[in-house]
C-alpha atoms as a PDB file:
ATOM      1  CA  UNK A   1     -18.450 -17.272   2.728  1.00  0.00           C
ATOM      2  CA  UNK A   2     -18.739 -18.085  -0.921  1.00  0.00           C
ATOM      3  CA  UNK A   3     -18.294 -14.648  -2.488  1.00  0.00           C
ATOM      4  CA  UNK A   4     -14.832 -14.438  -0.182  1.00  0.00           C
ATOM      5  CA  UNK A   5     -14.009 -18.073  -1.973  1.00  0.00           C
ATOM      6  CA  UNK A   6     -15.106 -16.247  -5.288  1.00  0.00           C
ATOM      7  CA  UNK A   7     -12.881 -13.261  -4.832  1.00  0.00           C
ATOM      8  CA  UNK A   8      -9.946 -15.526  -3.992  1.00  0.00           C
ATOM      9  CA  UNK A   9     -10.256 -17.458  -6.798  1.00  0.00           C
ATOM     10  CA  UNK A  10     -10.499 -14.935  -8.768  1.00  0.00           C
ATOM     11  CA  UNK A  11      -7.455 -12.717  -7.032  1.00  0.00           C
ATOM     12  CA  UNK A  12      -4.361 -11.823  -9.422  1.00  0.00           C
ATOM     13  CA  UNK A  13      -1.098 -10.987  -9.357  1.00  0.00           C
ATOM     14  CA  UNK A  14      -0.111  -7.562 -11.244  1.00  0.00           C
ATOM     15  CA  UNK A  15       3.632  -7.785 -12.497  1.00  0.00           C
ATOM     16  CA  UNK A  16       3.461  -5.211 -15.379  1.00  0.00           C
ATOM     17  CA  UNK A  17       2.518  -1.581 -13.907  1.00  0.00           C
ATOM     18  CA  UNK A  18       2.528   1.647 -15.853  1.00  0.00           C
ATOM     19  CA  UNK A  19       4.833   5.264 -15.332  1.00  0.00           C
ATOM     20  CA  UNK A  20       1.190   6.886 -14.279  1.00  0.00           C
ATOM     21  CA  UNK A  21       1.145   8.232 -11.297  1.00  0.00           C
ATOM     22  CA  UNK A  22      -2.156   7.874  -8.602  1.00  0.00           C
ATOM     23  CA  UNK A  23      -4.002  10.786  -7.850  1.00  0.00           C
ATOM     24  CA  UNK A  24      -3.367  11.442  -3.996  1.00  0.00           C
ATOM     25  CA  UNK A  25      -7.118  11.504  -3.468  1.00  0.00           C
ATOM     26  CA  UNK A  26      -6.942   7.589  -3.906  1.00  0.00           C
ATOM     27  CA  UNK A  27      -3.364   7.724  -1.869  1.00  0.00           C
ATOM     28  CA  UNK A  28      -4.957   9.382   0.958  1.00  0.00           C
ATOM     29  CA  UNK A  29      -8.427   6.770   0.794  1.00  0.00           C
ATOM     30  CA  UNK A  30      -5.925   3.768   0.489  1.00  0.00           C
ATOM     31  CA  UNK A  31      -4.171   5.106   3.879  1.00  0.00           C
ATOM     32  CA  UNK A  32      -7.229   5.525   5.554  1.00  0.00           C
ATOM     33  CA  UNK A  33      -8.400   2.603   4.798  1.00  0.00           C
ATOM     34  CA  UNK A  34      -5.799   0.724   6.389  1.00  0.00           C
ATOM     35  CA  UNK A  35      -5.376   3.357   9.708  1.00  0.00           C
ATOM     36  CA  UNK A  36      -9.245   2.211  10.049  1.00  0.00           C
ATOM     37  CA  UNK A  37      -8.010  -1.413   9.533  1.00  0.00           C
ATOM     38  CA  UNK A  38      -8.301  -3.021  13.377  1.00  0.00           C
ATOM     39  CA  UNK A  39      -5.185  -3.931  15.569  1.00  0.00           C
ATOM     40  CA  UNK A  40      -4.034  -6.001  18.469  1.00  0.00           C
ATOM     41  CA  UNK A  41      -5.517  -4.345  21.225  1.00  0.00           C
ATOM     42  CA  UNK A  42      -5.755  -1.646  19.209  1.00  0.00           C
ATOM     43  CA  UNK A  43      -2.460  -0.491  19.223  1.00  0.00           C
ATOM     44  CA  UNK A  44      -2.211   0.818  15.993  1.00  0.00           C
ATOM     45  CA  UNK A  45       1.435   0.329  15.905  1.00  0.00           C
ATOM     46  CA  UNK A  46       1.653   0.919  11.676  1.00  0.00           C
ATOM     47  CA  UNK A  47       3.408   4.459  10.205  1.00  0.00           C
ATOM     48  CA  UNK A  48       2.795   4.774   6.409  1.00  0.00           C
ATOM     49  CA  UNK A  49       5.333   7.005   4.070  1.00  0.00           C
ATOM     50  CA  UNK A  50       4.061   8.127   0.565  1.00  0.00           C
ATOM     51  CA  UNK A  51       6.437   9.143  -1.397  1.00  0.00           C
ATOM     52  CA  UNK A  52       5.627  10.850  -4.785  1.00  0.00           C
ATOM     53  CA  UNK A  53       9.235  11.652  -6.180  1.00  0.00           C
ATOM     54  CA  UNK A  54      11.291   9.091  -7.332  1.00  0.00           C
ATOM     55  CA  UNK A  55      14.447  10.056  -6.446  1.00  0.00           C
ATOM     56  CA  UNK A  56      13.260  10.042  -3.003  1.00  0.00           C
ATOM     57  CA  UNK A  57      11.851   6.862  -3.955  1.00  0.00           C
ATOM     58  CA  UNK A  58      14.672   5.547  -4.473  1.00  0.00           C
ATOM     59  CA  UNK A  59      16.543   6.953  -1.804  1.00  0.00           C
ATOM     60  CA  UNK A  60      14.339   6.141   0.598  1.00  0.00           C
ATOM     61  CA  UNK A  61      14.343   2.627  -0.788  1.00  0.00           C
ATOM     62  CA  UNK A  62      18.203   2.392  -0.727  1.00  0.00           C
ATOM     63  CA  UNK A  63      18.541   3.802   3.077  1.00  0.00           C
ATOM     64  CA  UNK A  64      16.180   1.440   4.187  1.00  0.00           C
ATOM     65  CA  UNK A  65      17.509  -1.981   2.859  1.00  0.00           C
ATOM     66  CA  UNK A  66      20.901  -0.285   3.888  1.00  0.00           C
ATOM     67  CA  UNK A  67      22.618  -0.700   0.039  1.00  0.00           C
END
């Protein structure tokens, strides 16, 4: 219990990012990850989009909050 209370503290919030892209190798372990992650009666009810261009991005972005 006091390592989780020692990563918490620690935690941070990232609010400067860089243009780099992520290699899909870590896109694909990151989505994994979570499709592993458990559910209400396992239900799995989660779909996950990765998007790598940003026009689509954007577009996809745009569409979805409707503006």
């Amino acid at each position: 219990m006091a390592e989780i209370f020692e990563v918490i503290k620690k935690r941070r919030s990232v609010r400067k990012f860089t243009d780099r892209s992520v290699e899909k190798e870590k896109i694909m372990k990151i989505i994994e990850a979570a499709r592993l992650s458990p559910s209400a009666s396992n239900r799995q009810p989660w779909r996950f989009v990765a998007v790598a261009d940003k026009e689509l991005l954007y577009r996809v972005v745009r569409e979805s909050l409707g503006i």
